[in-house]
N, C-alpha and C. Protein backbone atom coordinates (compact mmCIF):
# COMPACT_ATOMS: atom_id res chain seq x y z
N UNK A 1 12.96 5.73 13.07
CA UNK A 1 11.97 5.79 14.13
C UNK A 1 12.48 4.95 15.29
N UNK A 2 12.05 5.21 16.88
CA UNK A 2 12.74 4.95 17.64
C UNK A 2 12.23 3.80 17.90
N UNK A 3 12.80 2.19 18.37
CA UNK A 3 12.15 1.15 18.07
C UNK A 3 10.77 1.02 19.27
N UNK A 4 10.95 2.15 20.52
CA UNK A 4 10.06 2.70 21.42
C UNK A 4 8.88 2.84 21.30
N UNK A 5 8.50 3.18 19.89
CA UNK A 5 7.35 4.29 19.75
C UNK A 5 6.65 2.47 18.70
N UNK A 6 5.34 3.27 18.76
CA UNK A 6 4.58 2.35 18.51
C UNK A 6 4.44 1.95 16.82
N UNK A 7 3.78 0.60 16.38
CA UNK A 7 3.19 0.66 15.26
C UNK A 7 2.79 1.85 14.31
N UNK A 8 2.87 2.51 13.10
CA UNK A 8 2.32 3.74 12.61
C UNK A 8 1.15 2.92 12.50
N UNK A 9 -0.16 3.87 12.15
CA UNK A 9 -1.26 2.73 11.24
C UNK A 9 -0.91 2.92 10.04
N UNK A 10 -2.05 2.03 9.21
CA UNK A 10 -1.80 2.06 7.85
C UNK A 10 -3.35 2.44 7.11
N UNK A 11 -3.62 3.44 6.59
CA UNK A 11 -4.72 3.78 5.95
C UNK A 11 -5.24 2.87 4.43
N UNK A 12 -4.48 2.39 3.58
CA UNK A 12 -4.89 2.14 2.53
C UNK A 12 -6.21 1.85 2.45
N UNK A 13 -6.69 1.38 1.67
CA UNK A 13 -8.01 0.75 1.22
C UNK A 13 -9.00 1.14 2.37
N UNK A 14 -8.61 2.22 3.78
CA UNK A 14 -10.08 2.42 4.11
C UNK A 14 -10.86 4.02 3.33
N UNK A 15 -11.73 3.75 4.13
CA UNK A 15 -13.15 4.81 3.77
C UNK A 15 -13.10 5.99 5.13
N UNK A 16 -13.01 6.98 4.46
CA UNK A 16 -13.28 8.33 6.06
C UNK A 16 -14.14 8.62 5.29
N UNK A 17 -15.55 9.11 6.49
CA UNK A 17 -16.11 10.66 5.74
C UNK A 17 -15.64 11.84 6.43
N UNK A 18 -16.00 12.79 5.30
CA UNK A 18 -15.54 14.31 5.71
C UNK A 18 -16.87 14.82 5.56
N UNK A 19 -16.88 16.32 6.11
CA UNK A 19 -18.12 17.17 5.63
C UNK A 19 -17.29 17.94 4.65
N UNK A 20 -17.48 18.17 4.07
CA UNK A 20 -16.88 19.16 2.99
C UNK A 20 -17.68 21.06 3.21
N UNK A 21 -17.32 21.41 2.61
CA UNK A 21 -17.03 23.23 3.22
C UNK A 21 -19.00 23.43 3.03
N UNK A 22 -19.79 22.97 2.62
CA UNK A 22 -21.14 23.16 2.16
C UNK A 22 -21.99 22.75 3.24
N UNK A 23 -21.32 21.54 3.82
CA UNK A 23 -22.21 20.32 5.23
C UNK A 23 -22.22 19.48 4.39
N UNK A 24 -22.07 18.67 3.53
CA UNK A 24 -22.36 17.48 3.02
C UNK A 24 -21.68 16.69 3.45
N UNK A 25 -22.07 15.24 3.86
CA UNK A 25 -20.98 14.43 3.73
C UNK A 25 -20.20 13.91 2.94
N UNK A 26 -19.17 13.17 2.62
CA UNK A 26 -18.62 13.17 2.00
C UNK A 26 -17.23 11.87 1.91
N UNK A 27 -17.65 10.61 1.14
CA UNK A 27 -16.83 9.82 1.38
C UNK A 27 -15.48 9.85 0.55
N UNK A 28 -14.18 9.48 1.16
CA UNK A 28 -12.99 9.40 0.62
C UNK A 28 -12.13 8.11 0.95
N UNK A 29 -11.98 7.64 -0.05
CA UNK A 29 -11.28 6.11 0.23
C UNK A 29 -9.45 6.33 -0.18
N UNK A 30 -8.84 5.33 0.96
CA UNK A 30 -7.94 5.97 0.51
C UNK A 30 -6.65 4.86 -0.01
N UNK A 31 -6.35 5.03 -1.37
CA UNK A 31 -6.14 3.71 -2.30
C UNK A 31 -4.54 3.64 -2.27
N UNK A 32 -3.82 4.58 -2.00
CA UNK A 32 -2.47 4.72 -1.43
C UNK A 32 -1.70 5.34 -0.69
N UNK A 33 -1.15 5.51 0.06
CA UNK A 33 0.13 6.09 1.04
C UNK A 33 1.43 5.97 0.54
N UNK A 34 2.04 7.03 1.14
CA UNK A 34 3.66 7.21 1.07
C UNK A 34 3.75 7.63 2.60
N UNK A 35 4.84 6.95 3.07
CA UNK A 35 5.03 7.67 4.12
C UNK A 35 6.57 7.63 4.66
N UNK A 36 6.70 8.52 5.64
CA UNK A 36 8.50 8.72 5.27
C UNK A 36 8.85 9.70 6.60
N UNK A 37 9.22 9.11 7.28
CA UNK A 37 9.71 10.03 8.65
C UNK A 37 10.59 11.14 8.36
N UNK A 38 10.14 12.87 8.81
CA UNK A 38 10.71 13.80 8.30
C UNK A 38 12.26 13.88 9.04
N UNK A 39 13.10 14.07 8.18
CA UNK A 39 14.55 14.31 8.10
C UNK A 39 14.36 15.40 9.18
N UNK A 40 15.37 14.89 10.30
CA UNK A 40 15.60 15.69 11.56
C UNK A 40 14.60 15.42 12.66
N UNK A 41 14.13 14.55 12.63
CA UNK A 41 13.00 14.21 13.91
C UNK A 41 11.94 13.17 13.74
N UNK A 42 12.45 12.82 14.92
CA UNK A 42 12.45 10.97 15.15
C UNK A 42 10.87 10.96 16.20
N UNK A 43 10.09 12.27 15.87
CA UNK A 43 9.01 12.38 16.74
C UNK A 43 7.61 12.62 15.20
N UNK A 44 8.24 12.81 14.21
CA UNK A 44 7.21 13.28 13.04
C UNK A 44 7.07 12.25 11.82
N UNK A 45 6.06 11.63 11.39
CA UNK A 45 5.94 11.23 10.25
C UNK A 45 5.09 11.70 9.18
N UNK A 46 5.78 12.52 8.07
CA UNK A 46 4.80 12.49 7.13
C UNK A 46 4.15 11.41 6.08
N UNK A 47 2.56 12.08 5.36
CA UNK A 47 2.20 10.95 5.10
C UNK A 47 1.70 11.64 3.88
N UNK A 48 1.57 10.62 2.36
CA UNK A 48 0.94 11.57 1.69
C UNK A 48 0.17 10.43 0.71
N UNK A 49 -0.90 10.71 0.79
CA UNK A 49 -1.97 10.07 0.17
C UNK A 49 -2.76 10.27 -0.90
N UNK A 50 -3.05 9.28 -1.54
CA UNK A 50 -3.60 9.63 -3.05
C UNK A 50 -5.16 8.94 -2.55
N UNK A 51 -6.26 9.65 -2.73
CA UNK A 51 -7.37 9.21 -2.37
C UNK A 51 -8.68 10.17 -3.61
N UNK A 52 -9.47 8.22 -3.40
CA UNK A 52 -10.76 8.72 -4.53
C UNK A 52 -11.82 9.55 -3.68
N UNK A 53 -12.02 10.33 -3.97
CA UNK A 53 -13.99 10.98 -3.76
C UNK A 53 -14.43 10.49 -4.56
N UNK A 54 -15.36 9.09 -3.50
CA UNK A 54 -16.35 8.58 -3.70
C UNK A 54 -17.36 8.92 -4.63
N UNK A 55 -18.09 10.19 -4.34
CA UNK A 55 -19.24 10.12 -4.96
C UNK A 55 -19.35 10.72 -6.53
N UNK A 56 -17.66 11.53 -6.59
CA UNK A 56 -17.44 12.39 -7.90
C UNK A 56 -16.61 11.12 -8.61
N UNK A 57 -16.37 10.01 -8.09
CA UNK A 57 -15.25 9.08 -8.88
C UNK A 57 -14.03 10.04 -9.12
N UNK A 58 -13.40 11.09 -8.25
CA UNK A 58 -12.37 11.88 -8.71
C UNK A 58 -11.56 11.64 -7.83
N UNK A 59 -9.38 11.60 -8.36
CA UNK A 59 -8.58 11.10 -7.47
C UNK A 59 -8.32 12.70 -6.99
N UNK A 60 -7.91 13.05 -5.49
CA UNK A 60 -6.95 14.31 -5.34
C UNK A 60 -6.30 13.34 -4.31
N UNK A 61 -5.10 14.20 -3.73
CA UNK A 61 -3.89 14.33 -2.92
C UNK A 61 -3.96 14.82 -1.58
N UNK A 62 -3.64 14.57 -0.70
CA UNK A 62 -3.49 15.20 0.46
C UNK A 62 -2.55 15.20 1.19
N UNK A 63 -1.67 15.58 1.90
CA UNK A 63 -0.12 15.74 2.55
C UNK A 63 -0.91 15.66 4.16
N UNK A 64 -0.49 14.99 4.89
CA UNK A 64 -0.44 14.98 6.35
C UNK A 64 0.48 14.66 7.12
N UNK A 65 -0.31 14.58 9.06
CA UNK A 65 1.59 13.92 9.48
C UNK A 65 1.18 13.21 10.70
N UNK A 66 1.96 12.91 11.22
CA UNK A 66 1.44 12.34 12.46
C UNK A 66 2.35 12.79 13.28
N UNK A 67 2.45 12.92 14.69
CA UNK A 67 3.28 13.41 15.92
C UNK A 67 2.61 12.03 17.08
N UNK A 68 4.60 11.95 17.52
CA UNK A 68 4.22 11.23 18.77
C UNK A 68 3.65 12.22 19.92
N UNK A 69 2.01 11.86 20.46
CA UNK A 69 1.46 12.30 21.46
C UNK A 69 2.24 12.98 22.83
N UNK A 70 1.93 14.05 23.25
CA UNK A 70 2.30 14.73 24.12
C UNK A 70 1.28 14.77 25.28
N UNK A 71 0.05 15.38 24.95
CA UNK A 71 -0.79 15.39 26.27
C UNK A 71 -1.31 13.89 26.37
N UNK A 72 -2.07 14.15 27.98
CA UNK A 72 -2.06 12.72 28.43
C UNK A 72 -3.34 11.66 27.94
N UNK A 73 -3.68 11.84 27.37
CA UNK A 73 -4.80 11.07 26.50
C UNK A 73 -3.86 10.55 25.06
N UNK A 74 -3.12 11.53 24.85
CA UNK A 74 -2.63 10.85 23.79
C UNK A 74 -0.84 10.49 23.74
N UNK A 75 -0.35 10.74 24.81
CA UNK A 75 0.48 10.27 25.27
C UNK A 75 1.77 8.88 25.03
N UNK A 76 2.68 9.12 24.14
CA UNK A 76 3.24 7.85 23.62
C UNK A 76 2.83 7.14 22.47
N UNK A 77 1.61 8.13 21.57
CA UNK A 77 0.87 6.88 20.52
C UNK A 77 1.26 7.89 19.49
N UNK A 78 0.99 7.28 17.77
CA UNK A 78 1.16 8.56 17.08
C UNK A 78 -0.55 9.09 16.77
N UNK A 79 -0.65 10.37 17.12
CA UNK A 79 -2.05 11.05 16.27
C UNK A 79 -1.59 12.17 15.28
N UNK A 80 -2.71 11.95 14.39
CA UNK A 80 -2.76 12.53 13.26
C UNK A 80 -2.88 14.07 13.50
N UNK A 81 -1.99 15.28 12.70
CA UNK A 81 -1.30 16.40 12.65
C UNK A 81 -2.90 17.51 12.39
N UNK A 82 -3.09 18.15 13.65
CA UNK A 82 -3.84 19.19 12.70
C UNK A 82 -3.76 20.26 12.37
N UNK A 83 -3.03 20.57 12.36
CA UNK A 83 -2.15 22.14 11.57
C UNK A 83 -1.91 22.09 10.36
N UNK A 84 -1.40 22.79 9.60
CA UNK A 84 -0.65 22.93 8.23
C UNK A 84 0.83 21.86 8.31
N UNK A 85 0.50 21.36 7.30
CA UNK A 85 2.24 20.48 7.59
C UNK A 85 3.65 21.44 6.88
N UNK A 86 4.29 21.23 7.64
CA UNK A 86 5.85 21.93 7.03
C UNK A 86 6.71 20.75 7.12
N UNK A 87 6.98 21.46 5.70
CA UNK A 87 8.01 19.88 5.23
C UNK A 87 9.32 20.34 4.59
N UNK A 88 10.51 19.75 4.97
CA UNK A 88 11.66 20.27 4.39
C UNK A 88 11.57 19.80 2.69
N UNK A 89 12.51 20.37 1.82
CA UNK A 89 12.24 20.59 0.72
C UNK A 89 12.60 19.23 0.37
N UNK A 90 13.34 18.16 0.69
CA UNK A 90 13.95 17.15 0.34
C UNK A 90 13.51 15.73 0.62
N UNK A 91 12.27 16.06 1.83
CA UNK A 91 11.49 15.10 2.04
C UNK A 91 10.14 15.33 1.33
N UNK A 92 9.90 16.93 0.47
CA UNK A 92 8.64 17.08 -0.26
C UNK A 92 9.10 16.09 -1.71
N UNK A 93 10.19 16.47 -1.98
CA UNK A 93 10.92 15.91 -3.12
C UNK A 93 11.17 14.30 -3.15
N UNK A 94 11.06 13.68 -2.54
CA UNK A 94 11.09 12.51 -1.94
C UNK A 94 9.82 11.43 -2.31
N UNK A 95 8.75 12.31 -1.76
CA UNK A 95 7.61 12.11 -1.50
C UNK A 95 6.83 12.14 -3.35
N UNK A 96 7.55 13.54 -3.70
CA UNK A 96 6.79 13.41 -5.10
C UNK A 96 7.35 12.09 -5.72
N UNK A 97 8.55 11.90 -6.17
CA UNK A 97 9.64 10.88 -6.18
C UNK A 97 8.43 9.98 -6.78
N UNK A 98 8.68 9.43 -5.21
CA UNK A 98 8.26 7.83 -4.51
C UNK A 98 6.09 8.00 -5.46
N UNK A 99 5.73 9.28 -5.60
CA UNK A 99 3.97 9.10 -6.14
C UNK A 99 4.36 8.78 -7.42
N UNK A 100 5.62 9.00 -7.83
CA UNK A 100 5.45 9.11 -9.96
C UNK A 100 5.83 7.81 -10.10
N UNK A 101 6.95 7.45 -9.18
CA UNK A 101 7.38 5.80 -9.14
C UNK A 101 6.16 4.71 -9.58
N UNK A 102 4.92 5.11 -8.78
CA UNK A 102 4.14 4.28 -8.07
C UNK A 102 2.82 4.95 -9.52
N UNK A 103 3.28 5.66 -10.04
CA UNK A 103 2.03 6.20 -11.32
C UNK A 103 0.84 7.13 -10.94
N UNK A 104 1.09 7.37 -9.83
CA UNK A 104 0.12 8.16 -8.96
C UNK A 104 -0.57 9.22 -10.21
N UNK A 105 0.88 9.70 -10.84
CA UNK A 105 -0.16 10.74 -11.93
C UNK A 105 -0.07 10.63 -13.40
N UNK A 106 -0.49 9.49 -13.60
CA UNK A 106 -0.35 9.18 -15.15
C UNK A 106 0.49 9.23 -15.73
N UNK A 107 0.43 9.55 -17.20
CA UNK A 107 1.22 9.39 -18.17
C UNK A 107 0.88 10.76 -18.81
């Protein structure tokens, strides 16, 4: 990463809500990160997170990314990806890696 560009944040241990597909709200805490700038571009970071739903006590996964800002509100900072992420095969591989390291999925 270019020493230019700013701080990433760091999500761990907070709380987002979502609405989930019904309208409910819906809290998700999020108890770990991986994160790992994608091979070939010094403008993308993926991020991949292991997070509880709150109210089911259940862990799932989520893959995201961040991009250094282009339009002028967001301009020079990183914001979070809202598209589908595409990830080369070696940074998906990486990523699983670095969750089994860390016990992400049991035994």
């Amino acid at each position: 990463m270019p020493p230019e560009w700013p701080p990433l944040p760091s999500n761990t241990g907070k709380t987002r809500r979502i609405l989930d597909i019904d309208g409910r709200v819906r809290h998700l805490r999020i108890d770990d990160e991986i994160v790992r700038q994608q091979t070939g571009s010094d403008r993308k970071i993926i991020v991949f997170q292991k997070i509880l739903i709150v109210e089911d006590d259940r862990v799932e996964f989520r893959f995201g990314y961040y991009m250094i800002g282009v339009k002028p509100k967001a301009r020079g900072r990183w914001v979070w990806g809202q598209f589908c992420l595409l990830i080369p095969q070696e940074d998906l591989l990486a990523l699983m890696e670095e969750a089994g390291a860390r016990g992400w999925f049991g035994s």
